[in-house]
C-alpha atoms as a PDB file:
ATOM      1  CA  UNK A   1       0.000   0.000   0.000  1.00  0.00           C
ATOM      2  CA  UNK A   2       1.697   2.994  -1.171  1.00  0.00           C
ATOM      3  CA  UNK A   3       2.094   6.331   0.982  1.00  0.00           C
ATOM      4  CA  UNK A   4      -0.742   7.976  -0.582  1.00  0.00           C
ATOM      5  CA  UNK A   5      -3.477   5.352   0.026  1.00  0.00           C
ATOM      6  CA  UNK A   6      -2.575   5.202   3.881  1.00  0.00           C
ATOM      7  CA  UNK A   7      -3.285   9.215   3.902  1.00  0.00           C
ATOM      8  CA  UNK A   8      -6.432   8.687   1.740  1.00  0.00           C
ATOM      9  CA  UNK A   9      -7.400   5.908   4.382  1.00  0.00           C
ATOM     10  CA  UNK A  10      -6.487   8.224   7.154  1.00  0.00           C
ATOM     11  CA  UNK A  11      -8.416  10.928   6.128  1.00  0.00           C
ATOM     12  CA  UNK A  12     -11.467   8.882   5.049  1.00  0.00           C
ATOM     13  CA  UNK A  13     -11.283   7.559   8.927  1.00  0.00           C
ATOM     14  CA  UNK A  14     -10.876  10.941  10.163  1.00  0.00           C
ATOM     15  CA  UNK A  15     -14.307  12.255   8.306  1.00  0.00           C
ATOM     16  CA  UNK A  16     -16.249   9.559   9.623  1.00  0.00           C
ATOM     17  CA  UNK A  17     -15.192   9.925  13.255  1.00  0.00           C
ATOM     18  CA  UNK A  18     -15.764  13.575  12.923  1.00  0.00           C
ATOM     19  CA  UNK A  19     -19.162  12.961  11.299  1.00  0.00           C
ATOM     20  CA  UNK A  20     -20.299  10.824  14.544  1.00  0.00           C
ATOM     21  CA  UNK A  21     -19.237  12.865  16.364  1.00  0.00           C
ATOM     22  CA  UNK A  22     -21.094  15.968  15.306  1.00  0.00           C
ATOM     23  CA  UNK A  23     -24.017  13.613  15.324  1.00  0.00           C
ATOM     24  CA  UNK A  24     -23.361  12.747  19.118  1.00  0.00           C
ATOM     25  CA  UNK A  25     -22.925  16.498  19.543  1.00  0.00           C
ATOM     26  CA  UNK A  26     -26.070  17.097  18.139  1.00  0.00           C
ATOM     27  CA  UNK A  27     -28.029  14.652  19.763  1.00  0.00           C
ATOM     28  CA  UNK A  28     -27.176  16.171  22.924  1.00  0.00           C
ATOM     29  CA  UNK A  29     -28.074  19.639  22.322  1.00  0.00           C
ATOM     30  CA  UNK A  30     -31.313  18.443  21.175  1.00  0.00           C
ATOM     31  CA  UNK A  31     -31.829  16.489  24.452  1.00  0.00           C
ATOM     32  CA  UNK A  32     -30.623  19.943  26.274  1.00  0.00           C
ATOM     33  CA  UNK A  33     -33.552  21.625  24.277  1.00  0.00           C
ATOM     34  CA  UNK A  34     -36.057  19.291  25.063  1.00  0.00           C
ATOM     35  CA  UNK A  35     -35.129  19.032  28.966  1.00  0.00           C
ATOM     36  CA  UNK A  36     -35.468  23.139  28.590  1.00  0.00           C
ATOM     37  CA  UNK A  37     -32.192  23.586  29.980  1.00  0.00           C
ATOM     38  CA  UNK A  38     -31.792  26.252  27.973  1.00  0.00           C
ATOM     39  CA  UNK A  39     -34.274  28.329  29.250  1.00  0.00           C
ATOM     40  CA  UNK A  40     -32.491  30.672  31.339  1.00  0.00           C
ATOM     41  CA  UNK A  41     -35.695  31.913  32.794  1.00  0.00           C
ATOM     42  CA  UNK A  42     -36.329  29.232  34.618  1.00  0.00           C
ATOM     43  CA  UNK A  43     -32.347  29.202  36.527  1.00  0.00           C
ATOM     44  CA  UNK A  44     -33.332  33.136  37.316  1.00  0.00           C
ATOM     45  CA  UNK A  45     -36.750  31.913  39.003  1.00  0.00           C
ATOM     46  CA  UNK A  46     -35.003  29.081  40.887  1.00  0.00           C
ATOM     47  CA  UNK A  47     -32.248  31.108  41.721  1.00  0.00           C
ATOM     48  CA  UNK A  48     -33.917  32.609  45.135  1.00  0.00           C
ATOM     49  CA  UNK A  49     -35.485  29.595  46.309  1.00  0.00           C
ATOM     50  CA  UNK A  50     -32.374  27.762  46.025  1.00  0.00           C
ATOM     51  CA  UNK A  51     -30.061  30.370  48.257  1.00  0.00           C
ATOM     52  CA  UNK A  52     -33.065  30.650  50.384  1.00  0.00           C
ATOM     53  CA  UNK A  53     -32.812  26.501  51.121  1.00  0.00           C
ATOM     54  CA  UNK A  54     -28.806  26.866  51.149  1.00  0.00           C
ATOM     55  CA  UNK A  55     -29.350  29.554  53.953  1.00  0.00           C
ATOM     56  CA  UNK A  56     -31.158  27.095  55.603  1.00  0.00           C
ATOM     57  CA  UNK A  57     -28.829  24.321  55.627  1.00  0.00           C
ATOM     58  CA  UNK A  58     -25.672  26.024  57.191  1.00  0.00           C
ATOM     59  CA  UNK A  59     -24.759  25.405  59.352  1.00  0.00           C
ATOM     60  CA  UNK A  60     -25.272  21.539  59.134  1.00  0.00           C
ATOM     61  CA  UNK A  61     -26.956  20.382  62.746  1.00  0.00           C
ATOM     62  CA  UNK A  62     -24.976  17.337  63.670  1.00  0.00           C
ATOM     63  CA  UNK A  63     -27.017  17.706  67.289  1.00  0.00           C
ATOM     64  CA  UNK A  64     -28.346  13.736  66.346  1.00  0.00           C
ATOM     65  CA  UNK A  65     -25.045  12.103  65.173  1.00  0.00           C
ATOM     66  CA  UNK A  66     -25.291   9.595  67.369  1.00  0.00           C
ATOM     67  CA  UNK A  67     -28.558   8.126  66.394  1.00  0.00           C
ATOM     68  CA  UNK A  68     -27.132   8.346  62.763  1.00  0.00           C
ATOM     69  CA  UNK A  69     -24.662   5.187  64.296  1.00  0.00           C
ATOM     70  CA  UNK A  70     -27.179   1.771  63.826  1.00  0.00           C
ATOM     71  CA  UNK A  71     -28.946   3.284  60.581  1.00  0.00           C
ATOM     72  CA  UNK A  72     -25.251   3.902  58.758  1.00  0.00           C
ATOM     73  CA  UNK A  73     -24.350   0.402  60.138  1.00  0.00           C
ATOM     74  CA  UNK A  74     -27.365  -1.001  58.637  1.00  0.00           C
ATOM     75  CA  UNK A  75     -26.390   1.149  55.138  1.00  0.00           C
ATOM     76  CA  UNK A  76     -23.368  -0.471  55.170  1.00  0.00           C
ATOM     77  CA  UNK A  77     -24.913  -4.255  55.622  1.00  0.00           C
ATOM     78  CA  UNK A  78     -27.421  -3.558  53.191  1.00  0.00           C
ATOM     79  CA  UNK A  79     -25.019  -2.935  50.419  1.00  0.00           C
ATOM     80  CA  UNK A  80     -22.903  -6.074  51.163  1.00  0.00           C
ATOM     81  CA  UNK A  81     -25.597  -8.255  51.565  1.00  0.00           C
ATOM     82  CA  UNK A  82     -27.039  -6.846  48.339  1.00  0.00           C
ATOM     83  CA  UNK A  83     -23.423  -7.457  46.692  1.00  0.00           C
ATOM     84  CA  UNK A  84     -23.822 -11.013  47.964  1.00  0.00           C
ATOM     85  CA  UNK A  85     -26.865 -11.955  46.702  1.00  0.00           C
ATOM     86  CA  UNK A  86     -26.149 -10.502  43.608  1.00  0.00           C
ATOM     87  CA  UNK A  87     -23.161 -12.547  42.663  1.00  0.00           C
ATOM     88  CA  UNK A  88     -24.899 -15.527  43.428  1.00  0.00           C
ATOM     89  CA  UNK A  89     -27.350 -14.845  41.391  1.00  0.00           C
ATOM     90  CA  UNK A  90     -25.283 -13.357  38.662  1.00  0.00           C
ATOM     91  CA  UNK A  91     -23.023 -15.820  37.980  1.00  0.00           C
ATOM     92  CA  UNK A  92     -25.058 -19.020  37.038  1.00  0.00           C
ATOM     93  CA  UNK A  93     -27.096 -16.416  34.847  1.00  0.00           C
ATOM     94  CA  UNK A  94     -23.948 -15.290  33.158  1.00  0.00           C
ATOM     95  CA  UNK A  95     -22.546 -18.690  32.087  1.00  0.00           C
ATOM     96  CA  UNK A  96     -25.567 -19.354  30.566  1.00  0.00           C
ATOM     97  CA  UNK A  97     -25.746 -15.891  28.939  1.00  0.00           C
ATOM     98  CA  UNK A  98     -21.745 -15.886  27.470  1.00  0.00           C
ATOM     99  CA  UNK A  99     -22.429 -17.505  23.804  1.00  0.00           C
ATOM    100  CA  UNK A 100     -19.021 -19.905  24.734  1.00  0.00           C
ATOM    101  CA  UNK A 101     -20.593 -21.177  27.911  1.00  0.00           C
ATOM    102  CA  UNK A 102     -24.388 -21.387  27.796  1.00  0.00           C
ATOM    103  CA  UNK A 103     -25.830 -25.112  26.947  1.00  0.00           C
ATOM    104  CA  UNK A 104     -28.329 -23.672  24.016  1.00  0.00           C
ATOM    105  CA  UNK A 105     -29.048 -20.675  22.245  1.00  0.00           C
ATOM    106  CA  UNK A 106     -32.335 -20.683  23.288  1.00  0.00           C
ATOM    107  CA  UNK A 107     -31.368 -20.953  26.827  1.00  0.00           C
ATOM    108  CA  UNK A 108     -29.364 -18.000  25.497  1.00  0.00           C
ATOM    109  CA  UNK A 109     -31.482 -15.443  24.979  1.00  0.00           C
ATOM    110  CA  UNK A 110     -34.030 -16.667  27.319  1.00  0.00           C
ATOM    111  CA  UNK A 111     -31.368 -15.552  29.836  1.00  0.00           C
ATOM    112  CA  UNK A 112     -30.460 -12.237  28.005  1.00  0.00           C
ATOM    113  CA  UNK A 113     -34.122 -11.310  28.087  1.00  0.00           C
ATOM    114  CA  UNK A 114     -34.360 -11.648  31.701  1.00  0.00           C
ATOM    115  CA  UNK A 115     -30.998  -9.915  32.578  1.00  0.00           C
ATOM    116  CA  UNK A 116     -32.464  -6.747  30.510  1.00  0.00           C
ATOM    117  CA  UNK A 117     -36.124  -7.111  31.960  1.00  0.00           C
ATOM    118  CA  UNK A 118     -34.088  -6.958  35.779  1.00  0.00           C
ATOM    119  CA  UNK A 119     -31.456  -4.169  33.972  1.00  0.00           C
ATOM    120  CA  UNK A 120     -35.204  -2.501  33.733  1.00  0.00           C
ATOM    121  CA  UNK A 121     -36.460  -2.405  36.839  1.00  0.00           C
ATOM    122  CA  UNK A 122     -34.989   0.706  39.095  1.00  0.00           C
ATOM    123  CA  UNK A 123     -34.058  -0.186  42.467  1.00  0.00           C
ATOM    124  CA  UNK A 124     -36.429   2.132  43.979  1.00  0.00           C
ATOM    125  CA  UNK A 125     -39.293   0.289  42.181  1.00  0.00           C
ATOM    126  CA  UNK A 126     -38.498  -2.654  43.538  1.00  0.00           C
ATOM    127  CA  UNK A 127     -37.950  -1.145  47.097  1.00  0.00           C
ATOM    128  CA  UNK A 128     -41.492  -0.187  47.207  1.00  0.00           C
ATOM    129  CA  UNK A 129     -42.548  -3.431  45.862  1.00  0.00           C
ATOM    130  CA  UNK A 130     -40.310  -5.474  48.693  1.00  0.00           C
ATOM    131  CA  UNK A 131     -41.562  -2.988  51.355  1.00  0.00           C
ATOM    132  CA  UNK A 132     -44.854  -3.209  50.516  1.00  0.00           C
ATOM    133  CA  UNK A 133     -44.461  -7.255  50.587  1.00  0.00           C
ATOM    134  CA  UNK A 134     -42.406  -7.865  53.314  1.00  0.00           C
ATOM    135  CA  UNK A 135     -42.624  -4.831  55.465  1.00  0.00           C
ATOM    136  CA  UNK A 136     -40.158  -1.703  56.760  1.00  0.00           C
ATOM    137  CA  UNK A 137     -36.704  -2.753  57.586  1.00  0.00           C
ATOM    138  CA  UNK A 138     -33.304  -3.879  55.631  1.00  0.00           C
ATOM    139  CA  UNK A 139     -34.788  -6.868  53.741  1.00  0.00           C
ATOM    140  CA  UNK A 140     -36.973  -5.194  51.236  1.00  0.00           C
ATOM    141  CA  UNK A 141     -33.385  -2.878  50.625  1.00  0.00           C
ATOM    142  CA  UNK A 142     -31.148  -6.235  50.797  1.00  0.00           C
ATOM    143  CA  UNK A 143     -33.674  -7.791  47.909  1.00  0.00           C
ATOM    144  CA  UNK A 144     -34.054  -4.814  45.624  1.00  0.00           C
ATOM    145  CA  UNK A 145     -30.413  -4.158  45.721  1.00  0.00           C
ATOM    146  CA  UNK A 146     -29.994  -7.583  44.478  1.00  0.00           C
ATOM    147  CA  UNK A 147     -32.486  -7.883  42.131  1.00  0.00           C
ATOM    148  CA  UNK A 148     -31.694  -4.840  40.256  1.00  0.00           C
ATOM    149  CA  UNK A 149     -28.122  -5.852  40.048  1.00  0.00           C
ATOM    150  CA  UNK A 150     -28.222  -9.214  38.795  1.00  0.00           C
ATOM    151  CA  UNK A 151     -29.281  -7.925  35.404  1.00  0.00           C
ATOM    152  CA  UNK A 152     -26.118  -5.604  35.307  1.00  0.00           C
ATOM    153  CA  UNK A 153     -23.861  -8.038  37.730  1.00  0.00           C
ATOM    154  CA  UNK A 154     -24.879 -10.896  35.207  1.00  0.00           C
ATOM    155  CA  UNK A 155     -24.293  -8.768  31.919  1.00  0.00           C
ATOM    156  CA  UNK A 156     -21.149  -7.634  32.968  1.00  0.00           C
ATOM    157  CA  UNK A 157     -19.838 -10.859  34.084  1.00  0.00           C
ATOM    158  CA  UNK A 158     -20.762 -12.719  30.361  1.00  0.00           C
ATOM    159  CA  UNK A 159     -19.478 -10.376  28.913  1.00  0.00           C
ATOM    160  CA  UNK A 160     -16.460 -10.854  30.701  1.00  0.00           C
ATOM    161  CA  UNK A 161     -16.669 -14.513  30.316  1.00  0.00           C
ATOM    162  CA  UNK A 162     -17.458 -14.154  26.439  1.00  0.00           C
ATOM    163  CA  UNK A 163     -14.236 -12.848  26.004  1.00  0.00           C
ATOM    164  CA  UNK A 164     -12.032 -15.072  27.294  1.00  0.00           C
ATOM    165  CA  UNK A 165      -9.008 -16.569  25.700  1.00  0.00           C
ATOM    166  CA  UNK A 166     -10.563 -19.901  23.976  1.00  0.00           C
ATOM    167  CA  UNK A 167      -7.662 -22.015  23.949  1.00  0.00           C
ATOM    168  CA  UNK A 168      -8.113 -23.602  27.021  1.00  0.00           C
ATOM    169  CA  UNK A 169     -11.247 -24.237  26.218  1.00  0.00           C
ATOM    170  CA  UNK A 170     -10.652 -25.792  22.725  1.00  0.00           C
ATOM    171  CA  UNK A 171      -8.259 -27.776  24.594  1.00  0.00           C
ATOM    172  CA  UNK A 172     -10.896 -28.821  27.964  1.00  0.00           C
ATOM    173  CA  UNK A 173     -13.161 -30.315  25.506  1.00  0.00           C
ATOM    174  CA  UNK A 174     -11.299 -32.129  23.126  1.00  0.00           C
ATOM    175  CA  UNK A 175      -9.991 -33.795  26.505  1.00  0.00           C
ATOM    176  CA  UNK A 176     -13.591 -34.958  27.147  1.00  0.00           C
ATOM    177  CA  UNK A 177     -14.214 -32.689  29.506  1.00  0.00           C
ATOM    178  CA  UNK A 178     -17.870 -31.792  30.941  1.00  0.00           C
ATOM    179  CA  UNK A 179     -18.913 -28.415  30.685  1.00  0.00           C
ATOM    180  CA  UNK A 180     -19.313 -27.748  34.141  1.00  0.00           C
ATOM    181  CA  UNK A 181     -15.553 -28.788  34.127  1.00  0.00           C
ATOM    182  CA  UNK A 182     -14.713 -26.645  31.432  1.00  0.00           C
ATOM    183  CA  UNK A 183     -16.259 -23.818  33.201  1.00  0.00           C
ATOM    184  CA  UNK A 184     -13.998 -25.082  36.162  1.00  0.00           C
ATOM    185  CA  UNK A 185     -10.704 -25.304  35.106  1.00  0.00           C
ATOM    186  CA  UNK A 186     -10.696 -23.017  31.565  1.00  0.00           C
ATOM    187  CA  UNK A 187     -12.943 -20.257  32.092  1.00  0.00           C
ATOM    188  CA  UNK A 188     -12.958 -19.494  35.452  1.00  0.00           C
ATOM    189  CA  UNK A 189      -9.548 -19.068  36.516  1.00  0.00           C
ATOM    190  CA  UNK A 190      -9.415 -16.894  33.357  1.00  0.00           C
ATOM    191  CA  UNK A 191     -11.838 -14.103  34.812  1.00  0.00           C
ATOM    192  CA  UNK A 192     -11.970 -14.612  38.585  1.00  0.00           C
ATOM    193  CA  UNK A 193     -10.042 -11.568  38.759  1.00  0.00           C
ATOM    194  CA  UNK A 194     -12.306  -9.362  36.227  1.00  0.00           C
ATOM    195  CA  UNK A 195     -15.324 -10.631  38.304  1.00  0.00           C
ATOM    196  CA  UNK A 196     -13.844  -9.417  41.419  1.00  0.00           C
ATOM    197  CA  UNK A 197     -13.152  -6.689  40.224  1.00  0.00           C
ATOM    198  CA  UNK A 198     -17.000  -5.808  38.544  1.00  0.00           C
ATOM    199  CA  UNK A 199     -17.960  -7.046  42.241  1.00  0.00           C
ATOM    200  CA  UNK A 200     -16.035  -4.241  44.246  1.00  0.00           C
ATOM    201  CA  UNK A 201     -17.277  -1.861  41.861  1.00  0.00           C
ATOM    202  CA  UNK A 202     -20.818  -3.141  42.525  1.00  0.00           C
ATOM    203  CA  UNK A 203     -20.491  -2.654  46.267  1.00  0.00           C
ATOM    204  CA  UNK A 204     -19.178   0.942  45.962  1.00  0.00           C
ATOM    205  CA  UNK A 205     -22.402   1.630  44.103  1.00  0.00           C
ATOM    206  CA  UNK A 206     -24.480  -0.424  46.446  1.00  0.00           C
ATOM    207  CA  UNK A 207     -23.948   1.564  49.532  1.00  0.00           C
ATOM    208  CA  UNK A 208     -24.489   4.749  47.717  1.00  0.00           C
ATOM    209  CA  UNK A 209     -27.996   3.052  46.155  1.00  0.00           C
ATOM    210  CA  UNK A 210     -29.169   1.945  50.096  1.00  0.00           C
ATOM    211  CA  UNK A 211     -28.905   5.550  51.323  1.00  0.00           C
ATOM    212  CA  UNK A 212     -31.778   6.170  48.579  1.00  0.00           C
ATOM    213  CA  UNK A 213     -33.653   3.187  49.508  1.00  0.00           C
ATOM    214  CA  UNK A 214     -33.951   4.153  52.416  1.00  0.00           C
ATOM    215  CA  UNK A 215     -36.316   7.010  51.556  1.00  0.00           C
ATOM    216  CA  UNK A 216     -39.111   4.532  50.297  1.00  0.00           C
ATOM    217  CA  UNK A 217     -39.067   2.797  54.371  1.00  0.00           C
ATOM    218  CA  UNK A 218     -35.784   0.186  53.278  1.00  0.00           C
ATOM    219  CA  UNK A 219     -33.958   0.852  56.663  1.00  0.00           C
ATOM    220  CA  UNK A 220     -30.752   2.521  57.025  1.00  0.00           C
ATOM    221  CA  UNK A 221     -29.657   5.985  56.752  1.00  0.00           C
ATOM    222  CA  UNK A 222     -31.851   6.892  54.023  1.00  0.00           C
ATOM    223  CA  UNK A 223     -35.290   6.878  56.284  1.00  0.00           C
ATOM    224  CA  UNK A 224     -32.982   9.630  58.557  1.00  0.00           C
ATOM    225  CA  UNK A 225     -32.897  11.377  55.855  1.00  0.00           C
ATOM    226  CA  UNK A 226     -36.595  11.621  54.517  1.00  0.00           C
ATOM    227  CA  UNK A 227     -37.816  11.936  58.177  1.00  0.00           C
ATOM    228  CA  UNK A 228     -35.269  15.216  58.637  1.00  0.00           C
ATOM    229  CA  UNK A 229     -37.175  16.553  55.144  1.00  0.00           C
ATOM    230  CA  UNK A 230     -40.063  15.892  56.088  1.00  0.00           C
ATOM    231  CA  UNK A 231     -39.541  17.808  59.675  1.00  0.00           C
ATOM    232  CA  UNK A 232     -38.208  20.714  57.241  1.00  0.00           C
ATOM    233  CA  UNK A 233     -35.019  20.549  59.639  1.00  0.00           C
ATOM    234  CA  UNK A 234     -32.501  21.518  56.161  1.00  0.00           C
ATOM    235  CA  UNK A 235     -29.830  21.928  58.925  1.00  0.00           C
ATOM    236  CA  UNK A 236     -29.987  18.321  59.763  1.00  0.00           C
ATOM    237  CA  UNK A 237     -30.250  17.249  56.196  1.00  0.00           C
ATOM    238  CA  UNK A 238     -27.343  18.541  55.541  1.00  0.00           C
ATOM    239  CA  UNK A 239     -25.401  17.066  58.173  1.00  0.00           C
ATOM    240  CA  UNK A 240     -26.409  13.628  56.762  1.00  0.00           C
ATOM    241  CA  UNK A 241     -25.475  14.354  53.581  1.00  0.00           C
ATOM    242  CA  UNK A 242     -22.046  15.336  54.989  1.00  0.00           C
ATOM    243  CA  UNK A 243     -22.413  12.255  56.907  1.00  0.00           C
ATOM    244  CA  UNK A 244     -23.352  10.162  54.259  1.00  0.00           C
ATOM    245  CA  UNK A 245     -20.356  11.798  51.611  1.00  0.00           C
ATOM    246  CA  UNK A 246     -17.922  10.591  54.399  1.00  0.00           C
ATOM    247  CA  UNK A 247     -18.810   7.033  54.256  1.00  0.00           C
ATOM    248  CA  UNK A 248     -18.882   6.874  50.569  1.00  0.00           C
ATOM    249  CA  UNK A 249     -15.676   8.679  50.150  1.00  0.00           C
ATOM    250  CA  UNK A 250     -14.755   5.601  52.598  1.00  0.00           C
ATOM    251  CA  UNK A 251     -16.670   2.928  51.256  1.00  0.00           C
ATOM    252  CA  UNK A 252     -14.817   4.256  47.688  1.00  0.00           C
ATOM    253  CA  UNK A 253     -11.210   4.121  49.628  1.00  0.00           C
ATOM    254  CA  UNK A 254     -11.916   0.472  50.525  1.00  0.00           C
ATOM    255  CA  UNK A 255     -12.911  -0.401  47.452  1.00  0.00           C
ATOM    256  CA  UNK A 256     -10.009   0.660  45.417  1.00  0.00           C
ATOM    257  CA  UNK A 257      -7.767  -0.399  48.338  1.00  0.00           C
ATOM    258  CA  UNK A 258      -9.079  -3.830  47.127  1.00  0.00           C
ATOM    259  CA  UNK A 259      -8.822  -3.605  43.855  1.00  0.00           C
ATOM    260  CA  UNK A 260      -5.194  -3.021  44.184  1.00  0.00           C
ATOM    261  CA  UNK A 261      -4.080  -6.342  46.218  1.00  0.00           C
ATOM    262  CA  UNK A 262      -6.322  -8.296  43.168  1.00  0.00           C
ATOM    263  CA  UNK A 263      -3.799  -6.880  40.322  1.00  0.00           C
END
């Protein structure tokens, strides 16, 4: 290929890219325009009622930290029970939604349908649904948590799986090998770390999810939160928040502190 079809090539890639790109561009500002963000009228209407509830908020009222204590515990519990119960969930569910690992195609897509119809479902939907079954408390958080992130959990780990170097695999089954042993010995130990890694990540999002679940009467320091909005105490709203930036800021720490010792 001589010097002058490379640049032609080049060039040619470089018009495309810059052609989607205006495209993604202008998606955007359309989206802007139809959310009326550009309607500066609005921002100058909103602009007194918002310093009016900033005044309100500072300085944060941390009279009540102590009773903040059990509800951040059960935040915390929430999300890793939640993390739990998704893996356990997710993983079966991916193997049979990687095209390398599942037993049929129809099992397949049967599996890819239900991953998107959980992928669906918001968390706080399902809150209200669990709380509504099985009462106030942590459970109807634990189980929404869960639910909600098995469809992601699962896609991410197939697609994880799915990519996979397939050499050990080729190699499992012309052994004779079962397929649960292929998934034993050649896929696993391939993405253990990758999984782990999608799991962490899960878990940093999970306590930040709980706090919201709380709102809808899932336990933890979420139902603080609605009960100081709906006392109209701002100043104590935004010492949770405080509160609650703290422990993600932590929770976020931990996690990366983890993701560290798995490289």
């Amino acid at each position: 290929m001589s010097y002058t079809e490379i640049l032609n090539q080049s060039a040619a890639q470089y018009r495309r890219q810059f052609f989607l790109l205006a495209v993604l561009v202008g998606v955007c500002l359309l989206a802007l325009a139809v959310t009326g963000f550009f309607d500066a009228s609005r921002f100058i209407e909103g602009g007194p009622a918002i310093a009016q509830l900033a005044s309100e908020m500072v300085p944060p009222n941390f009279e009540r930290w102590q009773s903040w204590i059990k509800p951040l515990w059960d935040t915390l519990a929430m999300s890793i029970a939640g993390t739990a119960l998704a893996v356990v969930l997710s993983l079966p569910l991916a193997l049979m939604a990687a095209p390398n690992t599942t037993p049929h195609p129809v099992i397949y897509r049967l599996v890819r349908t239900l991953m998107a119809a959980m992928r669906s479902v918001p968390e706080i939907i399902f809150g209200i649904i669990f709380v509504a079954a099985v009462g106030f408390g942590a459970l109807p958080g634990v189980l929404a948590l869960a639910l909600h992130s098995t469809g992601m959990v699962a896609k991410f780990y197939a697609e994880t799986i799915e990519h996979v170097d397939p050499k050990p695999i080729e190699a499992a089954r012309a052994s004779g090998a079962s397929l649960g042993q292929i998934i034993t010995h050649a896929v696993l130990p391939q993405v253990l770390p990758q999984l782990a890694d999608i799991t962490i990540y899960r878990w940093e999002y999970h306590f930040r999810a709980s706090a919201v679940l709380g709102i809808v009467g899932a336990g933890g320091i979420g139902f603080e939160l609605m009960a100081a909005l709906r006392l109209i105490k701002y100043d104590e709203v935004s010492a949770i928040l405080l509160t609650i930036l703290a422990c993600v800021v932590l929770v976020d720490s931990t996690g990366a502190a983890l993701r560290r010792k798995l490289k």
